[in-house]
N, C-alpha and C. Protein backbone atom coordinates (compact mmCIF):
# COMPACT_ATOMS: atom_id res chain seq x y z
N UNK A 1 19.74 -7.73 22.45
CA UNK A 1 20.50 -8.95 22.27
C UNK A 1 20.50 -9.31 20.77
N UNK A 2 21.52 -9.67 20.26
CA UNK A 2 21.54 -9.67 18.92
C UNK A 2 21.67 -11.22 18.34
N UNK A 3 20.47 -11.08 17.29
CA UNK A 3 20.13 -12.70 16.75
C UNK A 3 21.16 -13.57 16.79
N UNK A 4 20.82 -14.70 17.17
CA UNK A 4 22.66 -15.78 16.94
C UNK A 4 21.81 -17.07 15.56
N UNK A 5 22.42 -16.45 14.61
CA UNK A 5 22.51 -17.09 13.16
C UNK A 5 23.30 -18.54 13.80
N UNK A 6 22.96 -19.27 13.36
CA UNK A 6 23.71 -20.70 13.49
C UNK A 6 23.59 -21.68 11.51
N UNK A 7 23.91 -22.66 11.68
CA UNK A 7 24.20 -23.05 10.35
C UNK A 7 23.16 -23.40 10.23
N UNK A 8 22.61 -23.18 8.70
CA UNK A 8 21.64 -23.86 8.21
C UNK A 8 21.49 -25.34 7.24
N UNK A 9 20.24 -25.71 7.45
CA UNK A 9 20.68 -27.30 7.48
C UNK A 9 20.12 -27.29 5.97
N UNK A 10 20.65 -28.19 4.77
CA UNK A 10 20.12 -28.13 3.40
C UNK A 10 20.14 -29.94 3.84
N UNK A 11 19.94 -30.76 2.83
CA UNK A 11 19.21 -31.81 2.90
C UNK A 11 20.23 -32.67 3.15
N UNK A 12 21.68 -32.59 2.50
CA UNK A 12 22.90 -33.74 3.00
C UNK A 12 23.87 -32.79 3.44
N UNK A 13 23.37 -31.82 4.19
CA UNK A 13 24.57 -30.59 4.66
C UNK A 13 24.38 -29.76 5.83
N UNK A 14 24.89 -29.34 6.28
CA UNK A 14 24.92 -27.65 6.63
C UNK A 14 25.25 -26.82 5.86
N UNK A 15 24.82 -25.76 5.05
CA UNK A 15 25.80 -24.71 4.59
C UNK A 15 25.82 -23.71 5.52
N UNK A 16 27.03 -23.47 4.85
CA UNK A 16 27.86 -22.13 5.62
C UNK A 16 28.10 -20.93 5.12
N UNK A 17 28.46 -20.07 5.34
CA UNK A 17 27.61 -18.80 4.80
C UNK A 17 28.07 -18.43 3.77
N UNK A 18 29.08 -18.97 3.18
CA UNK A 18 29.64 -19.14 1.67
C UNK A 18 28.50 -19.06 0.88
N UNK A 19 28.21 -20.45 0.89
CA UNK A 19 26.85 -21.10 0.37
C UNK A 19 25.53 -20.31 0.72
N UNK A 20 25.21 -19.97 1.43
CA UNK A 20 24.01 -18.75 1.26
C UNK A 20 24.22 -17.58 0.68
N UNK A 21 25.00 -16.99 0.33
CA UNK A 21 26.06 -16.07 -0.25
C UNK A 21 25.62 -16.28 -1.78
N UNK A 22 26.13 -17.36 -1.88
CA UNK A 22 26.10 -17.85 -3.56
C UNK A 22 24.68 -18.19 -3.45
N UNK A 23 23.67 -18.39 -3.07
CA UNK A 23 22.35 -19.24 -3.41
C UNK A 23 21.77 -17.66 -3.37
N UNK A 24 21.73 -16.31 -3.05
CA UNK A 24 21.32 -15.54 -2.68
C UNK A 24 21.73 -14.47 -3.95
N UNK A 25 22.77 -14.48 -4.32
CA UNK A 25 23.31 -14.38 -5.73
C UNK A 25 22.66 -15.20 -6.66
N UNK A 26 22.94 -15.97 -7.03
CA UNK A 26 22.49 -16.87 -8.21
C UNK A 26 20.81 -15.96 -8.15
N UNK A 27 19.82 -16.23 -6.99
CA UNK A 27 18.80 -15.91 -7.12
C UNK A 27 18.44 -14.14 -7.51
N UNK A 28 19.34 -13.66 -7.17
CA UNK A 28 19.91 -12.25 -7.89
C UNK A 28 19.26 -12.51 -9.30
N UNK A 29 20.40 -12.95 -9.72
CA UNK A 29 20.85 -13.41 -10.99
C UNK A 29 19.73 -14.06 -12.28
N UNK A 30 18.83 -14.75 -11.26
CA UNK A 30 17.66 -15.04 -12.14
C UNK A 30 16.51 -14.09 -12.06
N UNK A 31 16.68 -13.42 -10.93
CA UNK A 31 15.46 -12.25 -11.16
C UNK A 31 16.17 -11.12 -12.31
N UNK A 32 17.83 -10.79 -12.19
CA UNK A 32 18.04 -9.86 -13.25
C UNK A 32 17.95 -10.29 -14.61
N UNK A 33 18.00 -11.62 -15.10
CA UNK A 33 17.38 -12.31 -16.21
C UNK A 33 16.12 -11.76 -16.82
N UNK A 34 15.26 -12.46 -15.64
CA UNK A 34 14.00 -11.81 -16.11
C UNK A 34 13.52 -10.52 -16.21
N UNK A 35 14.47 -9.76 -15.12
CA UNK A 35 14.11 -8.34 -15.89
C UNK A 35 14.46 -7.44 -17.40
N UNK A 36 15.89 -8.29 -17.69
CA UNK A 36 16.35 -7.87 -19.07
C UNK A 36 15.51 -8.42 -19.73
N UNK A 37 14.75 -9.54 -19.89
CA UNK A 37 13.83 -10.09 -20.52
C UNK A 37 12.79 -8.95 -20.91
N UNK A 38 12.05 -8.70 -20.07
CA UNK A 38 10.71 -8.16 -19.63
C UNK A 38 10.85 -6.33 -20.05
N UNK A 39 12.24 -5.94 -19.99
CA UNK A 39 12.05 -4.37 -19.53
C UNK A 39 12.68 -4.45 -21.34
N UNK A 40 13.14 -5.14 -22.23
CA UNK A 40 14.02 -4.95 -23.27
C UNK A 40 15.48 -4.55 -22.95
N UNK A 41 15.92 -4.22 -21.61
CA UNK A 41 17.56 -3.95 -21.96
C UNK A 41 18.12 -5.05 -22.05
N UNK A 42 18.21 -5.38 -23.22
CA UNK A 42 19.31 -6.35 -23.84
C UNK A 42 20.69 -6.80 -23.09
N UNK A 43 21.18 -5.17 -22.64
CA UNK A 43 22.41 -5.37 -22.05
C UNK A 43 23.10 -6.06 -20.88
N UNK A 44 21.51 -5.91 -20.88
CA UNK A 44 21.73 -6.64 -18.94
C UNK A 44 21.79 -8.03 -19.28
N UNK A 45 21.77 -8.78 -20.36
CA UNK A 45 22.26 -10.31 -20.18
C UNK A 45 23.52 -10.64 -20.02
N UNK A 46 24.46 -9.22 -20.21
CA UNK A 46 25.81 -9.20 -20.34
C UNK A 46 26.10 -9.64 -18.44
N UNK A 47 25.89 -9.79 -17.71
CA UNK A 47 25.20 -9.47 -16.67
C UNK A 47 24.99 -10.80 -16.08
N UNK A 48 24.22 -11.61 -17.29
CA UNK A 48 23.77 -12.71 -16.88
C UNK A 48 24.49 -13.98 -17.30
N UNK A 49 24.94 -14.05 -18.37
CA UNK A 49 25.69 -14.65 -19.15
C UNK A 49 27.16 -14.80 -18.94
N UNK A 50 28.03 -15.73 -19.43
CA UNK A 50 29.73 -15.59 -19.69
C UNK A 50 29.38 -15.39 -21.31
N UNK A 51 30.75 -14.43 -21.89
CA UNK A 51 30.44 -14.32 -23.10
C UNK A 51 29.90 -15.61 -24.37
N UNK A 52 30.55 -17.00 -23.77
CA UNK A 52 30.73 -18.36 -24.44
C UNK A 52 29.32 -19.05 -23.73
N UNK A 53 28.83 -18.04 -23.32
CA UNK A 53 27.75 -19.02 -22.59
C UNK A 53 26.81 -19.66 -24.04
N UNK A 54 26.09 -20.61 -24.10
CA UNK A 54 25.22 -21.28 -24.76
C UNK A 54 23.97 -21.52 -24.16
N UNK A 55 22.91 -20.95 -25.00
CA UNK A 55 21.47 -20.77 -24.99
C UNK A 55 20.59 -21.77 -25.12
N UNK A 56 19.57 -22.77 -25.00
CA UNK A 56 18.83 -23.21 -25.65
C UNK A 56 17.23 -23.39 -25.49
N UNK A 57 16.37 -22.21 -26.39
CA UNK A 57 15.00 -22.11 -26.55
C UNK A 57 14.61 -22.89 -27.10
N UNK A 58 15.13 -23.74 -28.15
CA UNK A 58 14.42 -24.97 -28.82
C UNK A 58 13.00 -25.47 -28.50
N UNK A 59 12.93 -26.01 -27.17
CA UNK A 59 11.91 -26.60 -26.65
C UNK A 59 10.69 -25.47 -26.94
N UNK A 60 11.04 -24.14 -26.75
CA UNK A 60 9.88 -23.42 -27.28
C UNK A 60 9.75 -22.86 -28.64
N UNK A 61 10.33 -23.61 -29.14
CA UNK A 61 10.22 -23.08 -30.68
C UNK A 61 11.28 -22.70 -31.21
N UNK A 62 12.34 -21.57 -30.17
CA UNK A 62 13.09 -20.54 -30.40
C UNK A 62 14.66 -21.19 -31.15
N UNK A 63 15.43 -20.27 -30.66
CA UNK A 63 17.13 -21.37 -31.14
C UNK A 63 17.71 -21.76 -30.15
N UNK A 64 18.64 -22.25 -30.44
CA UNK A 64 19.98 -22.27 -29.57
C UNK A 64 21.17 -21.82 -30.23
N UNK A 65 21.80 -21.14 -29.13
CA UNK A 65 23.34 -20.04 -29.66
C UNK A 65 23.86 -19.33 -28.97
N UNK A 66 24.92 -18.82 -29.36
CA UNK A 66 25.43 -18.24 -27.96
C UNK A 66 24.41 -16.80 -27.64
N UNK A 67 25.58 -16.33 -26.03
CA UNK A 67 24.98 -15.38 -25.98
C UNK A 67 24.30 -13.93 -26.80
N UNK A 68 25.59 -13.77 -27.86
CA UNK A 68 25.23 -12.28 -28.71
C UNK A 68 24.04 -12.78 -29.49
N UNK A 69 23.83 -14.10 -30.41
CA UNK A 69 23.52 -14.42 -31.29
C UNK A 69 22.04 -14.66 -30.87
N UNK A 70 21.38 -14.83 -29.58
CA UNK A 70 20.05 -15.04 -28.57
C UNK A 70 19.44 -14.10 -28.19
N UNK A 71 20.43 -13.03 -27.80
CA UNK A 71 20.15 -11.64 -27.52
C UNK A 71 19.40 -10.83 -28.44
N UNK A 72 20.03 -10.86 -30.01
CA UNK A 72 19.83 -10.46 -31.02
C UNK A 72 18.55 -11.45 -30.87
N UNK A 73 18.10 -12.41 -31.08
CA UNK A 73 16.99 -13.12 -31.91
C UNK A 73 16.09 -12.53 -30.60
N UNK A 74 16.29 -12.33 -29.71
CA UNK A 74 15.19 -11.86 -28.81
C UNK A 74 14.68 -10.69 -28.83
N UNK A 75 15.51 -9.88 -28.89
CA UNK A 75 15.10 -8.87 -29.17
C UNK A 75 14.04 -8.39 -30.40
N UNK A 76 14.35 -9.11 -31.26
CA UNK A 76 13.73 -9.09 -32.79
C UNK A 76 12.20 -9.96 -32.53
N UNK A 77 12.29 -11.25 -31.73
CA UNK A 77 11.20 -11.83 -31.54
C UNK A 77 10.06 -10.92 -30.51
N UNK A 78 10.81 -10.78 -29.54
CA UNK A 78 9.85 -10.24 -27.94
C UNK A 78 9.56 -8.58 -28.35
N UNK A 79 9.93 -8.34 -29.43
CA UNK A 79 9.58 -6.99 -30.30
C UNK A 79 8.16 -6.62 -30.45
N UNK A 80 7.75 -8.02 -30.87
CA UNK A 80 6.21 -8.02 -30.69
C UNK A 80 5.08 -8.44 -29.78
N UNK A 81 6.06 -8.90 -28.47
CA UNK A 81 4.91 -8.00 -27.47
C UNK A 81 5.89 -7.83 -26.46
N UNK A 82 5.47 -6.11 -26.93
CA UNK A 82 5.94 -5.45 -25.47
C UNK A 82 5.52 -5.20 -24.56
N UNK A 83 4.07 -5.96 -24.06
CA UNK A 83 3.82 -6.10 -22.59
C UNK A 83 4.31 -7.65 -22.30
N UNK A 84 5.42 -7.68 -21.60
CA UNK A 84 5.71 -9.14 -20.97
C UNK A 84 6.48 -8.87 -19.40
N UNK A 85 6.02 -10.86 -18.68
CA UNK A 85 6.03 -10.65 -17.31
C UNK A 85 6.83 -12.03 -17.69
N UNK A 86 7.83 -12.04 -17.02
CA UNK A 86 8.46 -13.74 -16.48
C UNK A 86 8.38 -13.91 -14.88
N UNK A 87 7.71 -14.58 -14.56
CA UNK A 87 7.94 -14.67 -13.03
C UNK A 87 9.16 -16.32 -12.90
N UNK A 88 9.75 -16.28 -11.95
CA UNK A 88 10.66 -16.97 -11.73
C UNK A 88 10.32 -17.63 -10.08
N UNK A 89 10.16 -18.99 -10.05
CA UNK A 89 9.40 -19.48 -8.74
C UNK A 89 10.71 -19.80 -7.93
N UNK A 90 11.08 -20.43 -6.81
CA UNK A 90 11.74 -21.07 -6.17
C UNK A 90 12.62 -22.10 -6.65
N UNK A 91 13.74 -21.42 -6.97
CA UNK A 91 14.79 -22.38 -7.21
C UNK A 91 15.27 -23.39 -6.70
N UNK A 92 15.69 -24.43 -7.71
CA UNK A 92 16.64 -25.69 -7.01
C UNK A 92 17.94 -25.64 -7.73
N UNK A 93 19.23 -25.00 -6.53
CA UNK A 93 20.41 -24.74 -6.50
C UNK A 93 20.93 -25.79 -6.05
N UNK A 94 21.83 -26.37 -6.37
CA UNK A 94 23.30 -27.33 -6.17
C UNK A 94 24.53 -26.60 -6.39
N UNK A 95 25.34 -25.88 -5.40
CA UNK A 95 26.58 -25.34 -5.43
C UNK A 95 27.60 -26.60 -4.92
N UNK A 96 28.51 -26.54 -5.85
CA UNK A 96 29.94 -27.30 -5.89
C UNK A 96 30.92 -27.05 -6.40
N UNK A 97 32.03 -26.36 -5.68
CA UNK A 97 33.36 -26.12 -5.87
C UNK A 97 33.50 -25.02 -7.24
N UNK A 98 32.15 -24.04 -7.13
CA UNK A 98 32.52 -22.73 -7.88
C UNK A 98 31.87 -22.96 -8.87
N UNK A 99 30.61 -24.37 -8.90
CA UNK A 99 30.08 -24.57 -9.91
C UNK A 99 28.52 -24.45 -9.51
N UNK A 100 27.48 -24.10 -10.09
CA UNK A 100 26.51 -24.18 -9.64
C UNK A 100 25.14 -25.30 -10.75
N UNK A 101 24.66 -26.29 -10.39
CA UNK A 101 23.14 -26.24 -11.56
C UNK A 101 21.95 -25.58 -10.73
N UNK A 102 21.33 -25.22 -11.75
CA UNK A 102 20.06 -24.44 -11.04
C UNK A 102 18.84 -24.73 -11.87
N UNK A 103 17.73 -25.28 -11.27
CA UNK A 103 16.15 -25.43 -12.03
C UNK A 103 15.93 -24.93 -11.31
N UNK A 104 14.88 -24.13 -11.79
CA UNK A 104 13.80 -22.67 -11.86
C UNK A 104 12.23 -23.06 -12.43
N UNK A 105 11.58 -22.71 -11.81
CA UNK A 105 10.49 -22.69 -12.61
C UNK A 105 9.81 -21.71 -12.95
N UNK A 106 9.24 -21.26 -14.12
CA UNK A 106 9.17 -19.93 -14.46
C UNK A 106 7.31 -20.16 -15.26
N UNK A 107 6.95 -19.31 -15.10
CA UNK A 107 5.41 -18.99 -15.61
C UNK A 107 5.61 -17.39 -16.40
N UNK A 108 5.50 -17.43 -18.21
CA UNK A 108 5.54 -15.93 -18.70
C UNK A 108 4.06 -15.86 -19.18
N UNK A 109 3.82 -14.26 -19.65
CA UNK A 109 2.80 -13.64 -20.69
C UNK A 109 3.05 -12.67 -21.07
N UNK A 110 3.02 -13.40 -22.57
CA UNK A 110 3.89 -11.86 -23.24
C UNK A 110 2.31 -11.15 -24.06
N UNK A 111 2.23 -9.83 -24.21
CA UNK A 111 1.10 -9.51 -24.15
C UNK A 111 1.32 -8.42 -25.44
N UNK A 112 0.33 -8.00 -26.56
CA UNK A 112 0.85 -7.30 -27.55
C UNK A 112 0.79 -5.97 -27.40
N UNK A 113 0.09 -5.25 -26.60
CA UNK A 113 0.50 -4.57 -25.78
C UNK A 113 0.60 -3.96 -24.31
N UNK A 114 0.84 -2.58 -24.15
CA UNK A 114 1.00 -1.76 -22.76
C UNK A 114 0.05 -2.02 -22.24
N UNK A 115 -1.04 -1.18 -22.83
CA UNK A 115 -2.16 -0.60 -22.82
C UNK A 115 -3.10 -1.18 -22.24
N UNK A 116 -3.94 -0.82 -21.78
CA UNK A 116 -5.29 -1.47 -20.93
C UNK A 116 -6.38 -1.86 -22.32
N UNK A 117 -6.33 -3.46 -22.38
CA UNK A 117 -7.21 -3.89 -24.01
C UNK A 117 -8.37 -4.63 -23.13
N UNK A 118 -9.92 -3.73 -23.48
CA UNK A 118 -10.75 -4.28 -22.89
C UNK A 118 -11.82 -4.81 -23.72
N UNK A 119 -12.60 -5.27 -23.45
CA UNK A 119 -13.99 -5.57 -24.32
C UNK A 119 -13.57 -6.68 -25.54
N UNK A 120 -13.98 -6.49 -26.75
CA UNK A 120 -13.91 -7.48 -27.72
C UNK A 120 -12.68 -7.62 -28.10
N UNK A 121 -11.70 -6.45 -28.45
CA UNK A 121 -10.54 -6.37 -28.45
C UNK A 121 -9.66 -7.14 -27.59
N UNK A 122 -10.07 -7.65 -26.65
CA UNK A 122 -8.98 -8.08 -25.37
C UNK A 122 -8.98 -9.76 -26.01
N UNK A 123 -9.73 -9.99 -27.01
CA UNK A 123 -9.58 -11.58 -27.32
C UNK A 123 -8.10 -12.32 -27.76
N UNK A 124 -7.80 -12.01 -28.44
CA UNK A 124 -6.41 -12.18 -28.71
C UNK A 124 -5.01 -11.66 -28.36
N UNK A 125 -3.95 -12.23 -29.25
CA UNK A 125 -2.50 -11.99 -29.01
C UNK A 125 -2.09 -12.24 -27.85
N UNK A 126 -2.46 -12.64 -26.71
CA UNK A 126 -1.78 -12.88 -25.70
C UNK A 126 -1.01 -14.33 -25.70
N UNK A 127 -0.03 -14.55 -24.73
CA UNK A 127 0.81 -16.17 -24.61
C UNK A 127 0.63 -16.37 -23.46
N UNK A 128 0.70 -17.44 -22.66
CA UNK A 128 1.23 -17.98 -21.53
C UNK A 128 2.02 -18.76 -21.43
N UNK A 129 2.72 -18.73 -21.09
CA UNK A 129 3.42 -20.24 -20.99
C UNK A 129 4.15 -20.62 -19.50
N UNK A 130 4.94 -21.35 -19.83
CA UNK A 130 5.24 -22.23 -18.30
C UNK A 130 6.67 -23.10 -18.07
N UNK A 131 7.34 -23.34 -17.56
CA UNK A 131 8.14 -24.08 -17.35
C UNK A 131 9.53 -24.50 -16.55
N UNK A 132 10.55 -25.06 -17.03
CA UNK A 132 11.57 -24.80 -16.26
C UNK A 132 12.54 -24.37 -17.22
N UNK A 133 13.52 -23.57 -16.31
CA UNK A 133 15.12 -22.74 -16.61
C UNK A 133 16.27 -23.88 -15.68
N UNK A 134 16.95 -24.21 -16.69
CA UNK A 134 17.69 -25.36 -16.41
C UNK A 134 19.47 -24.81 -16.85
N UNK A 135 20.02 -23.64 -16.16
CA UNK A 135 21.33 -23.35 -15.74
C UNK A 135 22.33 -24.43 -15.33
N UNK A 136 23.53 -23.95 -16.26
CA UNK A 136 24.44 -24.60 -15.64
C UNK A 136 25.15 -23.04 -15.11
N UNK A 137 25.78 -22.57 -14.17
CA UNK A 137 26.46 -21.56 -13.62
C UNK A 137 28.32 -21.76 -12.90
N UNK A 138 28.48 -20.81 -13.14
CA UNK A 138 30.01 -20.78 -12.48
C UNK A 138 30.43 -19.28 -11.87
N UNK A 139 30.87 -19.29 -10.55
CA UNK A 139 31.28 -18.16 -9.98
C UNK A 139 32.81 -17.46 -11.09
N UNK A 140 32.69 -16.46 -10.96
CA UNK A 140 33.74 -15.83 -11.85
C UNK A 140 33.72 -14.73 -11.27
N UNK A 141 35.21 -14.26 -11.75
CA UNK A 141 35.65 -12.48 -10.72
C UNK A 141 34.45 -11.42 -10.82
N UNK A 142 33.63 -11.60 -11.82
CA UNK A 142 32.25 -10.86 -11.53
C UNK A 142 31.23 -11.35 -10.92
N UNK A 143 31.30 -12.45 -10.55
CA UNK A 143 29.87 -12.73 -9.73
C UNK A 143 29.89 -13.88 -10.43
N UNK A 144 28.52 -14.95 -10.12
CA UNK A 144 28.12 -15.51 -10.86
C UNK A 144 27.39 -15.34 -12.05
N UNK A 145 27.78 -16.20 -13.13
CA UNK A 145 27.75 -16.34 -14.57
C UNK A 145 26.85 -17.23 -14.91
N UNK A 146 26.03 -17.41 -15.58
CA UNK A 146 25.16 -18.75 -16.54
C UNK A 146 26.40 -18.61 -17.70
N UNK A 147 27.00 -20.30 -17.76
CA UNK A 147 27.23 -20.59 -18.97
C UNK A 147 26.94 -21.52 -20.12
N UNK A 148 25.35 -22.05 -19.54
CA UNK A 148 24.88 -23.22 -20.06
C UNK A 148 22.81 -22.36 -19.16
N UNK A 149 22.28 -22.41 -20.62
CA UNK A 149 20.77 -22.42 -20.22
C UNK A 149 20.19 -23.28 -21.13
N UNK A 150 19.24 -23.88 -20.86
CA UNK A 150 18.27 -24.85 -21.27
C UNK A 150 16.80 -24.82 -20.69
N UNK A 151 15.95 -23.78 -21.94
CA UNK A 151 14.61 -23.88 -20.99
C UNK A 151 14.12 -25.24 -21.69
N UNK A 152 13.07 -25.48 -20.61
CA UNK A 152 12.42 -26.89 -20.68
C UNK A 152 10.48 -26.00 -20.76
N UNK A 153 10.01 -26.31 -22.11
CA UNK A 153 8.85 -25.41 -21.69
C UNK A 153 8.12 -26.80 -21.99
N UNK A 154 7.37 -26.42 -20.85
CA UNK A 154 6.43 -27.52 -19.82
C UNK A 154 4.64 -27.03 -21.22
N UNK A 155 4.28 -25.75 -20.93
CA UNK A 155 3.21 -26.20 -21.53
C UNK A 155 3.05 -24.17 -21.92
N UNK A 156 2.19 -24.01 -23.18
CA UNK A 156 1.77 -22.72 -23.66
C UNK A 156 0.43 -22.92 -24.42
N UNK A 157 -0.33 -21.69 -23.92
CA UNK A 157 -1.52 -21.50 -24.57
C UNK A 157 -1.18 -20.05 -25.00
N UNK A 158 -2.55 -19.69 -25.94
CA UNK A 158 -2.73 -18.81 -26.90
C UNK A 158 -4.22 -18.67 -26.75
N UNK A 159 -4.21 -16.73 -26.89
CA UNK A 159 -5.52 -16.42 -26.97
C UNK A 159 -5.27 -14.90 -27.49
């Protein structure tokens, strides 16, 4: 006998399978983030981004700019540590009429390196940090797009 899916209930709704569709995407979408992040292919923000999309790291120090111009500074920054993890927690999606906002909460450590660093050596260069990813998104003939990011970094230590 085969499962009978019925609508699922969101807090002033039912969605319909449109809407799980897109919430299931988008969440795509922020795990392929963090993997272009994490692995260095740059390219894959192409991916993540609309070309006009607008960036803003500020809150952690970083810039704000478009996509090519973020890509580039990341690459050049996250250069120096190439052991890094972004985890990306349970999103809060609002889809409307092809538009999406999305907060994320995200926990990174970017680490200086690969390598297994044990003993006295293991004291330094590492980051943690913490916070939220604050998307604005829009469905487009490729999928959904971020054309508006704004991280909000909540809190970072150093060791």
């Amino acid at each position: 006998m085969p499962l009978a899916i019925g609508p699922v209930r969101r807090d002033d709704h039912l969605m319909d399978t449109q809407e799980i569709a897109d919430r299931l995407e988008i969440t795509g979408l922020l795990a392929r983030y963090c993997h272009a992040l994490d692995s260095g292919r740059w390219h894959l923000l192409d991916e993540v981004f609309t070309p006009g999309a607008v960036i803003d790291y500020t809150s952690a120090g970083g810039i704000r700019g478009t996509r090519d111009e973020v890509t580039a500074w990341l690459a050049g920054v996250l250069a120096h540590w190439p052991g890094r993890l972004h985890l990306i927690g349970a999103p809060i999606i609002d889809v409307r009429d092809g538009e999406a906002r999305v907060s994320a909460p995200f926990t990174d450590t970017l680490a200086p390196t690969k390598d297994l660093v044990a003993g006295p050596q293991a004291a330094g260069g590492f980051l943690h940090g913490g916070g939220w990813y604050h998307h604005r998104m829009r469905r487009t003939s490729g999928g959904w797009r971020s054309v508006e990011l704004v991280e909000e970094q909540s809190w970072r230590t150093a060791r």
